[in-house]
C-alpha atoms as a PDB file:
ATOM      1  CA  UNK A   1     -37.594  70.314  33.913  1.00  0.00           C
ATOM      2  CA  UNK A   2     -40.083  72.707  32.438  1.00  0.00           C
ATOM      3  CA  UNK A   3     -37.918  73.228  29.333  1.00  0.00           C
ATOM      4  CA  UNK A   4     -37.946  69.071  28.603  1.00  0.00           C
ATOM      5  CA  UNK A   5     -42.126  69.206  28.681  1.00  0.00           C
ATOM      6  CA  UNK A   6     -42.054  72.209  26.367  1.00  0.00           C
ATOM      7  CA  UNK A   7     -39.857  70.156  24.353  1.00  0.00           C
ATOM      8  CA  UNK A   8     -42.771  67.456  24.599  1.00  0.00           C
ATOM      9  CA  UNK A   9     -45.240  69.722  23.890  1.00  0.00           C
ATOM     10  CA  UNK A  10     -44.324  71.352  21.221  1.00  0.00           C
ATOM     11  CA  UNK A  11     -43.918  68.387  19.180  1.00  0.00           C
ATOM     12  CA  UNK A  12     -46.753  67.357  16.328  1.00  0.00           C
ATOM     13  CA  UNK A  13     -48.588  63.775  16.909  1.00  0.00           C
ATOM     14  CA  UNK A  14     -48.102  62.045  13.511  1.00  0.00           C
ATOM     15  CA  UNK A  15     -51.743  61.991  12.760  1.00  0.00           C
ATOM     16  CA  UNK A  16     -51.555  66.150  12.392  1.00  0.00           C
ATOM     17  CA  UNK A  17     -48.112  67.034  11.098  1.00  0.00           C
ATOM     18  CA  UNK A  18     -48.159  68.064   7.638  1.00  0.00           C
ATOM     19  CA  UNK A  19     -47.173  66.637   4.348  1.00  0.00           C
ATOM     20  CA  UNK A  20     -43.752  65.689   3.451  1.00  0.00           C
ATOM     21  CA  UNK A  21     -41.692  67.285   0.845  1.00  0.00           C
ATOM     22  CA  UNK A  22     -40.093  65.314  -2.031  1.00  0.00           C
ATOM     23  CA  UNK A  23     -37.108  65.006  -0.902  1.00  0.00           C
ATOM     24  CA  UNK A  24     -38.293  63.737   2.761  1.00  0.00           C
ATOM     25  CA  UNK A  25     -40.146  61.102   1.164  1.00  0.00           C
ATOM     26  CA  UNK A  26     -37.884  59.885  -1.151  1.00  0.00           C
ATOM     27  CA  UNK A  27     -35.080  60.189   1.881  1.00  0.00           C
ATOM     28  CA  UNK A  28     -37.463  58.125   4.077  1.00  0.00           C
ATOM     29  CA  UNK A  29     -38.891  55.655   1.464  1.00  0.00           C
ATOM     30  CA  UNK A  30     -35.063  54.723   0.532  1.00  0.00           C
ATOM     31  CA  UNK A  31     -34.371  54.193   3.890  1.00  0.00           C
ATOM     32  CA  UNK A  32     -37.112  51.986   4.120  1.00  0.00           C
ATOM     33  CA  UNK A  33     -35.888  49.563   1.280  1.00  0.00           C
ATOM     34  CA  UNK A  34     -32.695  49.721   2.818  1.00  0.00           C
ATOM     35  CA  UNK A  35     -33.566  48.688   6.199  1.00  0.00           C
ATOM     36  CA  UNK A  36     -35.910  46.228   4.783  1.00  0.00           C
ATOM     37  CA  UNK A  37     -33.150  44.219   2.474  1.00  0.00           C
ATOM     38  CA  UNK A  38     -31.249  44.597   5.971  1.00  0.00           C
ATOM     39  CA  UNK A  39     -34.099  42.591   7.227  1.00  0.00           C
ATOM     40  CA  UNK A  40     -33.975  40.157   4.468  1.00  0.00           C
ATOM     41  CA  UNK A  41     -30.413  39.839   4.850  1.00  0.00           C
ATOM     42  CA  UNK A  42     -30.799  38.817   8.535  1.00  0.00           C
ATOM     43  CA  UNK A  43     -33.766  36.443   8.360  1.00  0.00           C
ATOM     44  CA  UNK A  44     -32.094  34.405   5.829  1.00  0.00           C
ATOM     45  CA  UNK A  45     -28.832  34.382   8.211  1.00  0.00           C
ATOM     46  CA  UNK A  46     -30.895  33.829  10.671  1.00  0.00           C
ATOM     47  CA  UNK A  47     -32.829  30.554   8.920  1.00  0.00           C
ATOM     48  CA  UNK A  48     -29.165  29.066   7.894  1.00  0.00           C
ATOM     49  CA  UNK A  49     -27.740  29.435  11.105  1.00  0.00           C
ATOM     50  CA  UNK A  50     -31.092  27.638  12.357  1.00  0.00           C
ATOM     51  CA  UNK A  51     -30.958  24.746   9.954  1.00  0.00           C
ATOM     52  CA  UNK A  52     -27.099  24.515  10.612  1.00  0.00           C
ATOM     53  CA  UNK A  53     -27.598  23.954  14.469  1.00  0.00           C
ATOM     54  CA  UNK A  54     -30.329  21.465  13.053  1.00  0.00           C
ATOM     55  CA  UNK A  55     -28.341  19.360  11.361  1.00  0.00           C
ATOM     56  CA  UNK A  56     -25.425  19.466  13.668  1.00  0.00           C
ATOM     57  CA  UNK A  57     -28.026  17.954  16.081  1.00  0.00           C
ATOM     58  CA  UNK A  58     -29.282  15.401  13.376  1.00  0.00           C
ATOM     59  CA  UNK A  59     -25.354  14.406  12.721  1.00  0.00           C
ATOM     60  CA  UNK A  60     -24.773  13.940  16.489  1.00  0.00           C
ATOM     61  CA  UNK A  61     -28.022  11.898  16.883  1.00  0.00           C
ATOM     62  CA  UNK A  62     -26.964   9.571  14.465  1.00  0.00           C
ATOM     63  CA  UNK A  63     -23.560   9.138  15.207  1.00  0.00           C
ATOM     64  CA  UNK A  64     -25.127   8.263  18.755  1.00  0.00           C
ATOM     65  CA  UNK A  65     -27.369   5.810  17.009  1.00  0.00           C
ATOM     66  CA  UNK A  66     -24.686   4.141  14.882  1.00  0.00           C
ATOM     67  CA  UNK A  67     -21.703   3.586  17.595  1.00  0.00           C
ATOM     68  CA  UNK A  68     -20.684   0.593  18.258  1.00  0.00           C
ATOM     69  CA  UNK A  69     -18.359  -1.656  19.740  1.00  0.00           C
ATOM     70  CA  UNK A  70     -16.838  -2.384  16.043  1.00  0.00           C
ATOM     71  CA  UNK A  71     -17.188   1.173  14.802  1.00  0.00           C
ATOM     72  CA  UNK A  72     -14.884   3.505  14.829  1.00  0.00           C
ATOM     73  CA  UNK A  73     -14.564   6.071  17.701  1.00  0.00           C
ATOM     74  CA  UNK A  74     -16.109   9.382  16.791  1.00  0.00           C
ATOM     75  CA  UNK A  75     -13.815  11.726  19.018  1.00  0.00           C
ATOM     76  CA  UNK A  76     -12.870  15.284  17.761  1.00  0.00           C
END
């Protein structure tokens, strides 16, 4: 138990650890691009996947709407 809260303590706060090297930045700043196009990536999924379900709603609606006795059945 006492080694896991040296562990703790012995670790820098962000606000006082010192500057990166190079190389650590440009490690961490590629990373960053990468995991933002990731991001990208997924909030566009996510918005087509969103306006999908949207107009698979808007389709049902209207074939709700347009039945009739005279139309034809709209069974899958």
């Amino acid at each position: 138990m006492t080694k896991n809260k040296d562990r703790k303590q012995t670790r820098k706060p962000l606000n006082e650890s010192e500057p990166l090297d190079a190389s650590t930045r440009e490690a961490l700043e590629n990373r960053i691009k990468e995991l933002e196009a990731e991001n990208r990536k997924l909030t566009i999924q996510k918005m087509f996947w969103e306006q999908l379900r949207s107009l698979e709603r808007e389709e049902a609606m209207n074939k709700r709407r347009g039945s009739s006795p005279n139309s034809e059945n709209n069974s899958n």
